[in-house]
Structure formats: C-alpha cells, structure tokens
Protein backbone atom coordinates (compact mmCIF):
# COMPACT_ATOMS: atom_id res chain seq x y z
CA UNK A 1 0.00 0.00 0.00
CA UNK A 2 2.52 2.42 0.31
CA UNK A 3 6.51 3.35 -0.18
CA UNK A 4 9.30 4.24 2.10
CA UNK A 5 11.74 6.94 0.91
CA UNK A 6 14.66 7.39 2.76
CA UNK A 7 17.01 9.67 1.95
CA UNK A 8 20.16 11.86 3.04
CA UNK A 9 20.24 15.89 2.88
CA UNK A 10 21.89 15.93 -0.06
CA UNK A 11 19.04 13.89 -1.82
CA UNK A 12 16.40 15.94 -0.81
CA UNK A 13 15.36 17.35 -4.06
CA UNK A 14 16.07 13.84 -5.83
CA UNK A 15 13.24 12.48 -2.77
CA UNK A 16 10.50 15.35 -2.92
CA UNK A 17 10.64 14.26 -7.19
CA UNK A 18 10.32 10.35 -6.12
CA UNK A 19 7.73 11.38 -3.45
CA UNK A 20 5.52 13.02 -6.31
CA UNK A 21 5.97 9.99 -8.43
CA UNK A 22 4.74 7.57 -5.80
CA UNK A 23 2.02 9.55 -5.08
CA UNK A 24 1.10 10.21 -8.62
CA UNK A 25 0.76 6.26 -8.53
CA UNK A 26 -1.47 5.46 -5.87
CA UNK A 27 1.15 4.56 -3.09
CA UNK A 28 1.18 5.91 0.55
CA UNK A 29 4.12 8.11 0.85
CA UNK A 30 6.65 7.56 3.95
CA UNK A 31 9.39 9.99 4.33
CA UNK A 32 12.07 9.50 5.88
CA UNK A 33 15.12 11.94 6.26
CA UNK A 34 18.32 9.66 7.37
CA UNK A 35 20.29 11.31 10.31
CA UNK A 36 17.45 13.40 11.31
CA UNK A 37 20.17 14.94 14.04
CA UNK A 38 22.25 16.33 11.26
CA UNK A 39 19.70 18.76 10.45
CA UNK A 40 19.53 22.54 12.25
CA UNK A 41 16.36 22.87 13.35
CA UNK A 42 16.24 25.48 10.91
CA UNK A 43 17.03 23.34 7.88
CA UNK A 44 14.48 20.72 9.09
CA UNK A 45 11.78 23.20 9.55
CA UNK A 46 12.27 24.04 5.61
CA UNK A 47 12.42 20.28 4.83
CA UNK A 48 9.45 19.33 6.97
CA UNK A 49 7.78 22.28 5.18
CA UNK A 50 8.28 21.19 1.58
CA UNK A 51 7.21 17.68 2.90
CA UNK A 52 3.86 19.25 4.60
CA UNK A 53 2.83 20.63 0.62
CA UNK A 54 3.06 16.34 -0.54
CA UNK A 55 0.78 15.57 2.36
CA UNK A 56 2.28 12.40 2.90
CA UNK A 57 1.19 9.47 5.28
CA UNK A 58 4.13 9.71 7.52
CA UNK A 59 6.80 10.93 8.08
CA UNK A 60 9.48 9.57 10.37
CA UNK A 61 12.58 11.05 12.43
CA UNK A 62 15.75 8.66 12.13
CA UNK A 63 18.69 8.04 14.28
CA UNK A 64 20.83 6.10 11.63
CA UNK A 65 23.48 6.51 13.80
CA UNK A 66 22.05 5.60 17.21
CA UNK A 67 22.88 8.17 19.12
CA UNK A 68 19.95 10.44 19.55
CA UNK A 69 18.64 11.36 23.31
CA UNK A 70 14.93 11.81 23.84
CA UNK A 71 15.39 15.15 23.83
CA UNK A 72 16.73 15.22 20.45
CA UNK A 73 13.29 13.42 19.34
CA UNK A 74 11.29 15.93 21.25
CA UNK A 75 13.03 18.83 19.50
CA UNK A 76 12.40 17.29 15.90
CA UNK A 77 8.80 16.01 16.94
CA UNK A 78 8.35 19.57 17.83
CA UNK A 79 8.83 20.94 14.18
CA UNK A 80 6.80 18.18 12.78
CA UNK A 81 4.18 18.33 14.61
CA UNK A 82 3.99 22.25 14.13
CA UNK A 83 4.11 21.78 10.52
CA UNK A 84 1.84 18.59 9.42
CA UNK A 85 -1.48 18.40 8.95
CA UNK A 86 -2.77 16.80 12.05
CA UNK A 87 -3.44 13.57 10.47
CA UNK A 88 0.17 12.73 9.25
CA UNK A 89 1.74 10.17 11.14
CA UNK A 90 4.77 10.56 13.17
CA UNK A 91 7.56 7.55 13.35
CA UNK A 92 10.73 6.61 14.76
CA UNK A 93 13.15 4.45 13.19
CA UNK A 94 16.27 3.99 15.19
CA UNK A 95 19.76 2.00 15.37
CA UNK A 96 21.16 0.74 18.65
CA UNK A 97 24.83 2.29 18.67
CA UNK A 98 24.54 3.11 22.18
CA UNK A 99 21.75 1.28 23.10
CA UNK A 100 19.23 4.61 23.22
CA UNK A 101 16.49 2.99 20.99
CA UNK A 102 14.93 1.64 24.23
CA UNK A 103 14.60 4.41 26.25
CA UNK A 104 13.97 6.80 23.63
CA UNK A 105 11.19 4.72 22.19
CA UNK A 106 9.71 4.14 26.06
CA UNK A 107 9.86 7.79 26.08
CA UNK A 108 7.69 8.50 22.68
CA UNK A 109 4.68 5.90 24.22
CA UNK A 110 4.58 8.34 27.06
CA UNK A 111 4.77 11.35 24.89
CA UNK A 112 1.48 13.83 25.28
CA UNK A 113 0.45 14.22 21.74
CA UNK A 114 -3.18 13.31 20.13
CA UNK A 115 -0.79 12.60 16.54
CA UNK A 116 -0.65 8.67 15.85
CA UNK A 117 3.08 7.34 16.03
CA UNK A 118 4.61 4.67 14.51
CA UNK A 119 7.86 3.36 16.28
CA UNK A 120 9.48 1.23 13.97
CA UNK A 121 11.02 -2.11 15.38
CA UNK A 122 12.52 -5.69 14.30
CA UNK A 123 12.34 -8.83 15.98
CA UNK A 124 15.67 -9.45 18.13
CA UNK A 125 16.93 -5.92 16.55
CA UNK A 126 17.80 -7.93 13.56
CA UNK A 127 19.56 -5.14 11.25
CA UNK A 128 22.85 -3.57 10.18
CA UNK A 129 25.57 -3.15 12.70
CA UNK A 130 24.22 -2.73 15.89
CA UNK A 131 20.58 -3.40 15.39
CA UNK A 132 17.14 -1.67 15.52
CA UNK A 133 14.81 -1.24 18.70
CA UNK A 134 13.89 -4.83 19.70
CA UNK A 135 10.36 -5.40 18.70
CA UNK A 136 9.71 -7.90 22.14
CA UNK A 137 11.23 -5.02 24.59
CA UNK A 138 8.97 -2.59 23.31
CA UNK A 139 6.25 -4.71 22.71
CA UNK A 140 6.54 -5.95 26.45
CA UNK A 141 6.74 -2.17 27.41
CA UNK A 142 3.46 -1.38 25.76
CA UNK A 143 1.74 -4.14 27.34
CA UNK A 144 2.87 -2.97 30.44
CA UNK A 145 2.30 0.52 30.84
CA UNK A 146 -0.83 0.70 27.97
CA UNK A 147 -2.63 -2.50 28.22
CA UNK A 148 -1.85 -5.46 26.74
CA UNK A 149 -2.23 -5.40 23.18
CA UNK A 150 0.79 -7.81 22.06
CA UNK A 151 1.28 -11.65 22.25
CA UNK A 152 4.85 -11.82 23.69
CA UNK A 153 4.83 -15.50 23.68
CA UNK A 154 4.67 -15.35 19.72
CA UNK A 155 6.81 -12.94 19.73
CA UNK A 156 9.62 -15.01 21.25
CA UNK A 157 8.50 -18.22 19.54
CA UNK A 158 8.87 -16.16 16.13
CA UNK A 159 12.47 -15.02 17.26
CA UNK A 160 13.49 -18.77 18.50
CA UNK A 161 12.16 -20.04 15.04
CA UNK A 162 13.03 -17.68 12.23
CA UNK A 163 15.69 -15.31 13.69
CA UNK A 164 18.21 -17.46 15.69
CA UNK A 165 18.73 -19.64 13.28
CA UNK A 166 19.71 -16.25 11.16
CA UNK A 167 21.85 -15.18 14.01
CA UNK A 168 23.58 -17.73 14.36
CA UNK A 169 25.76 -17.05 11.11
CA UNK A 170 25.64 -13.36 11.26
CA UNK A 171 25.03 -11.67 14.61
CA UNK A 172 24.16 -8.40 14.80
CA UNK A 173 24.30 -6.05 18.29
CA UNK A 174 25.77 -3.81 20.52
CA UNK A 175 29.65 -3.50 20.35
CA UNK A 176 31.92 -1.27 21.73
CA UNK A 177 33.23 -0.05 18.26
CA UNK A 178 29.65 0.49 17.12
CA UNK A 179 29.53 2.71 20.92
CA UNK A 180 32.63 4.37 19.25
CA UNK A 181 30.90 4.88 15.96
CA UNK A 182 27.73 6.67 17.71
CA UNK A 183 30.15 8.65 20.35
CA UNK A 184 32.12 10.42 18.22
CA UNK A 185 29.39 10.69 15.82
CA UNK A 186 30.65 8.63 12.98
CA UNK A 187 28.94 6.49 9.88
CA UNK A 188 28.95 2.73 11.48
CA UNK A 189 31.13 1.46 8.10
CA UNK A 190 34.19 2.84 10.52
CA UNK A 191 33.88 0.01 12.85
CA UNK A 192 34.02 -2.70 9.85
C-alpha cells in the first residue's frame, strides 16, 4: 500500500521528485530523512515544510546513527508536529549504537500528543551493525504501561524459530566499536 523513501540531505530534491511519483501512482508516501540529528532545526523546519505541501502518510525522524537522546526526538517532533497536517503520522526508526532505541522509544509511548506514532522495530533488533529497537522489549513495554495489546509469547516463539537460526551465522548487536561509531558521531562502516 505504500513506499518508504529514505534519503540523506543531499538527496532531498532527488526524494521530494520520487515522493511526487509515488504519489502520482497510488502509493502511501513515507518519508524519511536519514540522520534526522544532522539537520539545524532550521534546515528541518524548511524540509518538513516542503514535505507538509506532498501531504504524505508519515513521516518519520531517524537516528541512523544511534545516538539520539529523547530530547533530540522531542526537539524534531516539535517541528513536525507544528508543521503537518494533524493527520500525518509521526515515526521513529532507530539503530542501537549506544543502546538509546529503548529508552527513547519508552519515552515517545509516554509522549502527550493526540498525533498517531509509529515506532518502527525488528524482531531481536535484527539489522545492520548494531541493530534496531527490539520489537519484544517494546512490545513488552506497551503491554505494560498501555494494556496489553501484544502476544509476547509469539513474539519469542517467532524469534526462537526464524531469527536465531539467522543469528547464528551473522550476529548483529551492541559492540563497543559500534559505541565508538555513535560517540564520536561517525557512519557505522568505521567500525568494519
């Protein structure tokens, strides 16, 4: 139903094109700016702006590099929220450098907005270098503070099944050179 651009600042006009295309064929449009942090809030504003005029679905801040604070997400969420129409949904897509997806994404479900948010998540973390936000940590979160909505026994059973097996010949995860990588602010290909 609908396509995920994700792009860097210097692909910005390449996306808004490839945003009108997807549109122009029926697709939900998902934006989403890689290293969200890297923008002033100034040059976000004008991004989320130009965005606003597609009317997309969503639109999503992104820590590629996992090193965002909450209060980096607040400051972003800020400017989007300002900006969107109120039915434009918020996400957050985040990397586990320094293991802040966690606490960052705890800190979104207890966010005071009326917007819908998406908070994106894989089972395990499965992904690239040091992972994503674990899908059964925040899942279990939810449940606990919201009311349970998720089945964390599937969840597990679905991680046992289909992503140890995956694991076991490439592991993703926290590592201290992927810490390094979202310290000092740096793309995680440096820690290869």
């Amino acid at each position: 139903d609908g396509i995920r651009i994700v792009f860097y600042k210097y692909q910005i006009n390449e996306a808004i094109e490839l945003a009108k295309a997807v549109q122009t064929n029926g697709y939900k449009l998902f934006m989403q700016p890689m290293v969200t942090i890297d923008y002033t809030v100034d040059e976000y504003a004008d991004l989320v702006q130009n965005i606003a005029k597609l009317k997309p679905y969503a639109v999503s801040i992104v820590d590629s590099f996992g090193y965002m604070l909450k209060e980096d997400f607040r400051k972003y969420f800020r400017i989007l929220d300002n900006l969107l129409d109120r039915d434009v949904v918020v996400g957050f897509h985040s990397h586990n450098n320094m293991n802040l997806a966690f606490i960052t994404a705890q800190d979104i479900l207890e966010y005071n907005t009326m917007r819908r948010i998406v908070i994106d998540s894989s089972l395990y973390g499965i992904g690239r270098g040091a992972g994503n936000l674990n899908t059964e940590l925040i899942a279990n979160y939810y449940n606990m503070t919201l009311g349970s909505k998720y089945d964390i026994k599937l969840i597990l059973d679905l991680i046992g099944r289909q992503i140890m097996p995956i694991y076991s010949r490439k592991t993703w995860g926290y590592s201290p050179y992927l810490f390094i990588t979202g310290l000092y602010h740096y793309h995680p290909n440096y820690a290869c």
